[in-house]
PDB file of N, CA and C in Angstrom:
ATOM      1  N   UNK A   1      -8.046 -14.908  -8.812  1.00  0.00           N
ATOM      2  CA  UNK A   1      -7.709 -16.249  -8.374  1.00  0.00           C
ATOM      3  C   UNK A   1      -6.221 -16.330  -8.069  1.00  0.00           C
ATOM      4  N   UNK A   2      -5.797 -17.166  -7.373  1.00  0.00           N
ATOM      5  CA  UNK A   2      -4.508 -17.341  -6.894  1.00  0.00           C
ATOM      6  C   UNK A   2      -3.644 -17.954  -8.184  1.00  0.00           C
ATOM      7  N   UNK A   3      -2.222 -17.419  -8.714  1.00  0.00           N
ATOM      8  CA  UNK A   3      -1.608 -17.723  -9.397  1.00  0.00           C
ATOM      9  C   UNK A   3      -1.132 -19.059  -9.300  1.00  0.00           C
ATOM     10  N   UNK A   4      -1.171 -19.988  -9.973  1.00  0.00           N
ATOM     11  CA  UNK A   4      -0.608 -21.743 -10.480  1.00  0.00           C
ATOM     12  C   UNK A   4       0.402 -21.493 -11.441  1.00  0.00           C
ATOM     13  N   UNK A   5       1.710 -22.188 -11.215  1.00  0.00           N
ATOM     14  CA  UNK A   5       2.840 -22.162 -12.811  1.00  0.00           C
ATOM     15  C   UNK A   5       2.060 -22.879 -13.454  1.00  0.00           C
ATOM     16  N   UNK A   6       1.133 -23.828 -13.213  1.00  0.00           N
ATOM     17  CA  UNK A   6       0.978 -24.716 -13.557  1.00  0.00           C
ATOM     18  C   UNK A   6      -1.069 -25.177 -14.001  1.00  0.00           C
ATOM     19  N   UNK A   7      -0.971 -23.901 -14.277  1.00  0.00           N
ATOM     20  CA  UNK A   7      -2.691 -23.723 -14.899  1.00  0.00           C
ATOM     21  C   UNK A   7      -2.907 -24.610 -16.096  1.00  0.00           C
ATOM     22  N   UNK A   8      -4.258 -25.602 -15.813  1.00  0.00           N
ATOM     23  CA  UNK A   8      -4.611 -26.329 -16.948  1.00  0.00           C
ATOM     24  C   UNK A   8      -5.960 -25.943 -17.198  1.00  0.00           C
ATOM     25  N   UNK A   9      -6.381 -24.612 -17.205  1.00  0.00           N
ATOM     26  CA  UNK A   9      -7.362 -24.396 -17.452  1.00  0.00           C
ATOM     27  C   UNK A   9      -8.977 -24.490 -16.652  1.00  0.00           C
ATOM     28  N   UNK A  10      -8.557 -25.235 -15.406  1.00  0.00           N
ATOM     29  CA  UNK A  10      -9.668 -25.655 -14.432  1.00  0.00           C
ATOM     30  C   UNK A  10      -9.862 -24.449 -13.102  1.00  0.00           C
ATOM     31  N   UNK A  11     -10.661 -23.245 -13.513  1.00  0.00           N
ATOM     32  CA  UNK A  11     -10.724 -22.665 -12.259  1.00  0.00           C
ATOM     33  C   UNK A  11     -10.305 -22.770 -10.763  1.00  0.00           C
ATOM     34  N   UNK A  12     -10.961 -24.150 -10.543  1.00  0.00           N
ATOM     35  CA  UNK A  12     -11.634 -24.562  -9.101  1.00  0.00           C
ATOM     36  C   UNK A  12     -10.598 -24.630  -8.612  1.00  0.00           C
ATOM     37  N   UNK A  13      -9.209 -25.584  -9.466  1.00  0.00           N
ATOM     38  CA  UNK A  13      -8.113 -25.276  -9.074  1.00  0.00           C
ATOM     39  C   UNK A  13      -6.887 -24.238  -8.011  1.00  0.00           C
ATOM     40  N   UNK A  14      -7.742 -22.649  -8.492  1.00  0.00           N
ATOM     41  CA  UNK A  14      -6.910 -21.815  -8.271  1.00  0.00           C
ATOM     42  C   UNK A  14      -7.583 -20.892  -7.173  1.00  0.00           C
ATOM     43  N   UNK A  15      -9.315 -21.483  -6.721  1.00  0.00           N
ATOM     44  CA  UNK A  15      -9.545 -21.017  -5.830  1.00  0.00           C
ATOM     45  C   UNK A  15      -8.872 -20.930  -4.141  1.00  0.00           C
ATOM     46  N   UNK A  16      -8.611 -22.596  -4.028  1.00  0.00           N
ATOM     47  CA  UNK A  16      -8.052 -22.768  -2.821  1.00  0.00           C
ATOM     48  C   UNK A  16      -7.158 -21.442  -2.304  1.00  0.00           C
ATOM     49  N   UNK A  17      -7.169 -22.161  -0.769  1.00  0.00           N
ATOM     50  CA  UNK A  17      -5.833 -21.101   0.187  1.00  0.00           C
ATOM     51  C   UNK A  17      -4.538 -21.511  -0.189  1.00  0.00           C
ATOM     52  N   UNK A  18      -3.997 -20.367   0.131  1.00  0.00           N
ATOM     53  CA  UNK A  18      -2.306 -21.115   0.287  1.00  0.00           C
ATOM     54  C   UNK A  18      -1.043 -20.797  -0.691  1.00  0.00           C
ATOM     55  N   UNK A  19      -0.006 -21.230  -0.709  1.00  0.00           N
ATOM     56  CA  UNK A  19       0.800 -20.627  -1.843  1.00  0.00           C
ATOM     57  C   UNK A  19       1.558 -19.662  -1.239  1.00  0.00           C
ATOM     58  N   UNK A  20       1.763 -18.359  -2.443  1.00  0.00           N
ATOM     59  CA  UNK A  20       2.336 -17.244  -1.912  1.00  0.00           C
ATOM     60  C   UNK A  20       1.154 -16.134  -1.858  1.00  0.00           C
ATOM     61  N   UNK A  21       0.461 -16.146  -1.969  1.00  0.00           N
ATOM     62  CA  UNK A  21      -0.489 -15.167  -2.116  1.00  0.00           C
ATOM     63  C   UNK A  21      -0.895 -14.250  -3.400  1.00  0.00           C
ATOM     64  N   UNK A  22      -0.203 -14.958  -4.085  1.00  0.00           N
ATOM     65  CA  UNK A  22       0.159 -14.033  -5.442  1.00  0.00           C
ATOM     66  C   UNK A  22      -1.480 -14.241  -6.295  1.00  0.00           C
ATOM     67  N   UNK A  23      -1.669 -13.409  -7.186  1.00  0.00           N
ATOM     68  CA  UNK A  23      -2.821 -13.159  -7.617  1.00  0.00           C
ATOM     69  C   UNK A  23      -2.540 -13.618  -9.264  1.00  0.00           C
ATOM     70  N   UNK A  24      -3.728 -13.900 -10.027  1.00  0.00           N
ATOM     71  CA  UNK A  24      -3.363 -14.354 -11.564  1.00  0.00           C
ATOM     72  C   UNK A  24      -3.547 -13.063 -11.987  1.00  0.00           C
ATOM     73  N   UNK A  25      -2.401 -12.113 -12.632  1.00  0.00           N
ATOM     74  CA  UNK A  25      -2.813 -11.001 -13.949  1.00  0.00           C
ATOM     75  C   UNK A  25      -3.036 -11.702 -15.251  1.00  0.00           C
ATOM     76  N   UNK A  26      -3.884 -11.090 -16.057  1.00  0.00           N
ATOM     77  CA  UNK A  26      -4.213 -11.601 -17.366  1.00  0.00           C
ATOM     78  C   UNK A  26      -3.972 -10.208 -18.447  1.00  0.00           C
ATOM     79  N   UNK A  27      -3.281 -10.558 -19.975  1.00  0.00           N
ATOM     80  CA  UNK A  27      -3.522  -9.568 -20.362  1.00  0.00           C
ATOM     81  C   UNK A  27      -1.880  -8.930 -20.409  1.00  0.00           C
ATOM     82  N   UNK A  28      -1.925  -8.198 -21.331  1.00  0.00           N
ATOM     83  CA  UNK A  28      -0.344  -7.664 -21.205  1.00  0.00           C
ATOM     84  C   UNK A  28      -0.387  -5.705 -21.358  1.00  0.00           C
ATOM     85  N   UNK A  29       0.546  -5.436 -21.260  1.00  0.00           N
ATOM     86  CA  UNK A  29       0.629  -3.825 -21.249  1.00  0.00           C
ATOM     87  C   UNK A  29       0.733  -3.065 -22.137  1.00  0.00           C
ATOM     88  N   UNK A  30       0.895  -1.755 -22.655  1.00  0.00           N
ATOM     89  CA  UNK A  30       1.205  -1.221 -23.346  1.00  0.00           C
ATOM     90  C   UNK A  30       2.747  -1.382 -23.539  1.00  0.00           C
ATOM     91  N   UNK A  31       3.630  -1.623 -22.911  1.00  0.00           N
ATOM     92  CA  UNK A  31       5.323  -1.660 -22.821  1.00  0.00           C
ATOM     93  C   UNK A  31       5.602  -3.299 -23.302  1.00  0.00           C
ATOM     94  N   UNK A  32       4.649  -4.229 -22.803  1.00  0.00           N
ATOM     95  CA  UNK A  32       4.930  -5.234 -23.581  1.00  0.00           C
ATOM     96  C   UNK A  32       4.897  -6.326 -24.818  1.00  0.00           C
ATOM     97  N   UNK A  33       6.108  -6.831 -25.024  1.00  0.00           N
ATOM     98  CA  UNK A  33       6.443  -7.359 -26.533  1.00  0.00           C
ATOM     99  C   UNK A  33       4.689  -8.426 -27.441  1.00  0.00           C
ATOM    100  N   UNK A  34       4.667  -8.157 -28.288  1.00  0.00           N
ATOM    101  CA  UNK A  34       3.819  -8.501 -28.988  1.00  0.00           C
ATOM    102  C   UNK A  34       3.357  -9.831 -28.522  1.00  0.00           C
ATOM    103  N   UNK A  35       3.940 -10.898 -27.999  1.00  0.00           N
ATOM    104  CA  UNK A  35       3.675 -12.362 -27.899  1.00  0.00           C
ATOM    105  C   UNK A  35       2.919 -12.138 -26.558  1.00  0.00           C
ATOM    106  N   UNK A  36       3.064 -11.080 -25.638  1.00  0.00           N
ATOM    107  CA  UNK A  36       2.115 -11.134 -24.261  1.00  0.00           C
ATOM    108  C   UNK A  36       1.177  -9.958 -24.321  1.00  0.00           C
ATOM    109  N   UNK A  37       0.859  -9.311 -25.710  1.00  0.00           N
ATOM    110  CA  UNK A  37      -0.637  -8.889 -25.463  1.00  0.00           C
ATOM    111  C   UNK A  37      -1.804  -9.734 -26.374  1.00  0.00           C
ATOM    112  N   UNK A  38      -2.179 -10.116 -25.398  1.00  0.00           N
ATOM    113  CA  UNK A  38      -3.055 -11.356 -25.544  1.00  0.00           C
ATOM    114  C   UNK A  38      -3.571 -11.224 -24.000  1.00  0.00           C
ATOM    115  N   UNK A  39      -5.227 -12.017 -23.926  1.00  0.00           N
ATOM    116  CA  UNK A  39      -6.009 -11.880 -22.760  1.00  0.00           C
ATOM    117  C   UNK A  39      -5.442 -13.331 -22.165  1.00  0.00           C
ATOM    118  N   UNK A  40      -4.882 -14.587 -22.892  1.00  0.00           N
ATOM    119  CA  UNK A  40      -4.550 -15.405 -22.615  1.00  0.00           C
ATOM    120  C   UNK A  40      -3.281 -15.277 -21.492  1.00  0.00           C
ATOM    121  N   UNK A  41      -2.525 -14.420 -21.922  1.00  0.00           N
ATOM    122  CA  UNK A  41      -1.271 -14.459 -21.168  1.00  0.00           C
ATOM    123  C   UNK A  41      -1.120 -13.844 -19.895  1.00  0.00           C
ATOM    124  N   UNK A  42      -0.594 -15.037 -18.819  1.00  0.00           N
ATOM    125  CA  UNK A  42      -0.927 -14.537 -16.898  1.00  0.00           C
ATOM    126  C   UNK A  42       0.728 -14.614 -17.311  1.00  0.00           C
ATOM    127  N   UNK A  43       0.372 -13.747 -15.735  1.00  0.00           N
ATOM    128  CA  UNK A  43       1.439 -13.449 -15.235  1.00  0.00           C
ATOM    129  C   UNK A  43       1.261 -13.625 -13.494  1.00  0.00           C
ATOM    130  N   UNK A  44       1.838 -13.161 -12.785  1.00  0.00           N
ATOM    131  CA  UNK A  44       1.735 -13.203 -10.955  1.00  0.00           C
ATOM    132  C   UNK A  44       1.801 -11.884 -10.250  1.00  0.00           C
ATOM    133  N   UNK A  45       1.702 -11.634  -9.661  1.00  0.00           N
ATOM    134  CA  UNK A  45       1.403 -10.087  -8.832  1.00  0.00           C
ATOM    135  C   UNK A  45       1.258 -10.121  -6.957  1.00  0.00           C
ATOM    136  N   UNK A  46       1.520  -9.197  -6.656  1.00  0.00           N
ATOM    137  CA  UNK A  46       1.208  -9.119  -5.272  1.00  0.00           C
ATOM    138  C   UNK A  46       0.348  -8.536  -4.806  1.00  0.00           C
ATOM    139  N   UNK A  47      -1.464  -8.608  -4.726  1.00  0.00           N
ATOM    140  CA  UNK A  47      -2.571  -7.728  -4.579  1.00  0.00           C
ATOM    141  C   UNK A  47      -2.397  -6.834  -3.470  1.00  0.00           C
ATOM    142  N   UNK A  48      -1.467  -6.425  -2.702  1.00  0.00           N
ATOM    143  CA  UNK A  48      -1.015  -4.881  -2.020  1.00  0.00           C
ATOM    144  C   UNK A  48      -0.042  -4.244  -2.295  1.00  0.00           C
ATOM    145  N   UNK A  49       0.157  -4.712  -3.575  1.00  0.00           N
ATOM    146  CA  UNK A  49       1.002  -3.579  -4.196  1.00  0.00           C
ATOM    147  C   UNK A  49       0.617  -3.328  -5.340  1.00  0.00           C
ATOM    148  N   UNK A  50       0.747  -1.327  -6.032  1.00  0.00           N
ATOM    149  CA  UNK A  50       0.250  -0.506  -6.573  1.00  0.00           C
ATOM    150  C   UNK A  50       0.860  -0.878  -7.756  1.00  0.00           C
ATOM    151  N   UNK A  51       0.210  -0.897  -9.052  1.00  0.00           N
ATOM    152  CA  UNK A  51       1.167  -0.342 -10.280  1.00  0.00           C
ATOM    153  C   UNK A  51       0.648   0.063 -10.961  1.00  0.00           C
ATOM    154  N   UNK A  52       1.069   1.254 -11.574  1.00  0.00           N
ATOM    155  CA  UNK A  52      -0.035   2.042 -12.787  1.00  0.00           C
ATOM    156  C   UNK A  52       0.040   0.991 -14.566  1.00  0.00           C
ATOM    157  N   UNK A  53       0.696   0.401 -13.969  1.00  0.00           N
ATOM    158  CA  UNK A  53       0.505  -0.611 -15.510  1.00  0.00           C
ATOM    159  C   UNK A  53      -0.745  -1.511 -15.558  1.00  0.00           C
ATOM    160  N   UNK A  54      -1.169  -1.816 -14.493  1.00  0.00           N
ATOM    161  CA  UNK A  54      -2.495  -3.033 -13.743  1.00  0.00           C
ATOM    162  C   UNK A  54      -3.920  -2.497 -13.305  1.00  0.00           C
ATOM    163  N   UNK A  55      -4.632  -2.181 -14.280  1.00  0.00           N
ATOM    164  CA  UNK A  55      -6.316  -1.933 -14.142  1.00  0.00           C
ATOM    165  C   UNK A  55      -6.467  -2.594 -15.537  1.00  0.00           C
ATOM    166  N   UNK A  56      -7.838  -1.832 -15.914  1.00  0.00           N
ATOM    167  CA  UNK A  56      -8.785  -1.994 -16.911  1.00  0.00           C
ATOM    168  C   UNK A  56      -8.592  -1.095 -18.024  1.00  0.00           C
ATOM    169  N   UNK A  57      -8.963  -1.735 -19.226  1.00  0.00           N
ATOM    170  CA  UNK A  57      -8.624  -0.712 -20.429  1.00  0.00           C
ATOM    171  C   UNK A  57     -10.350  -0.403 -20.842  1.00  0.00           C
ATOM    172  N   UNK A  58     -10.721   0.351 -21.440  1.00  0.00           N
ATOM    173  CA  UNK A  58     -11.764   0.663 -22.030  1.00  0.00           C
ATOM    174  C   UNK A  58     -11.450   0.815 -23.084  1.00  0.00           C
ATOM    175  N   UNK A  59     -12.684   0.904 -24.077  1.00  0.00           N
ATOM    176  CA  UNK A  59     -12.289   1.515 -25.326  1.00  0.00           C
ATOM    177  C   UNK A  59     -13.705   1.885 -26.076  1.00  0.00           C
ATOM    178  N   UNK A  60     -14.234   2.649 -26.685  1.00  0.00           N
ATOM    179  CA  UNK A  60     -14.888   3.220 -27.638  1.00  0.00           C
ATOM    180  C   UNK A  60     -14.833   3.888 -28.765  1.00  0.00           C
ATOM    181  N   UNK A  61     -15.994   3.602 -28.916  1.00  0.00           N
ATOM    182  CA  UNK A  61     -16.312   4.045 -30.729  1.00  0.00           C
ATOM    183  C   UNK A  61     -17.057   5.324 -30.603  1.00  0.00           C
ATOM    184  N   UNK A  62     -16.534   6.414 -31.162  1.00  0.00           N
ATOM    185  CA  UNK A  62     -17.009   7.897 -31.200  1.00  0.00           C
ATOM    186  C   UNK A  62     -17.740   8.240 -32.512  1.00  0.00           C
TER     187      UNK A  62
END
């Protein structure tokens, strides 16, 4: 969905066109500080550009 500063929680919101094009990241990294790993915490991004910090984590039980 398209990034809002200003997210109140309402999807439908963030479908529309328009803006900068920027995309919502959710979720924080391995490099970042304790208060932004959380699934809660967005951030903004540019969806044609690469970063090896931005996919999916997996995890299992062996």
């Amino acid at each position: 969905s398209l990034y809002k500063s200003d997210y109140d929680g309402s999807e439908q919101r963030c479908t529309s066109k328009g803006g900068d094009g920027k995309r919502a990241l959710r979720g924080g990294a391995w490099y970042d500080s304790p208060g932004r790993l959380r699934s809660a915490d967005r951030d903004r991004y540019n969806p044609n550009e690469a970063d090896d910090s931005i996919g999916f984590r997996l995890a299992r039980d062996f």
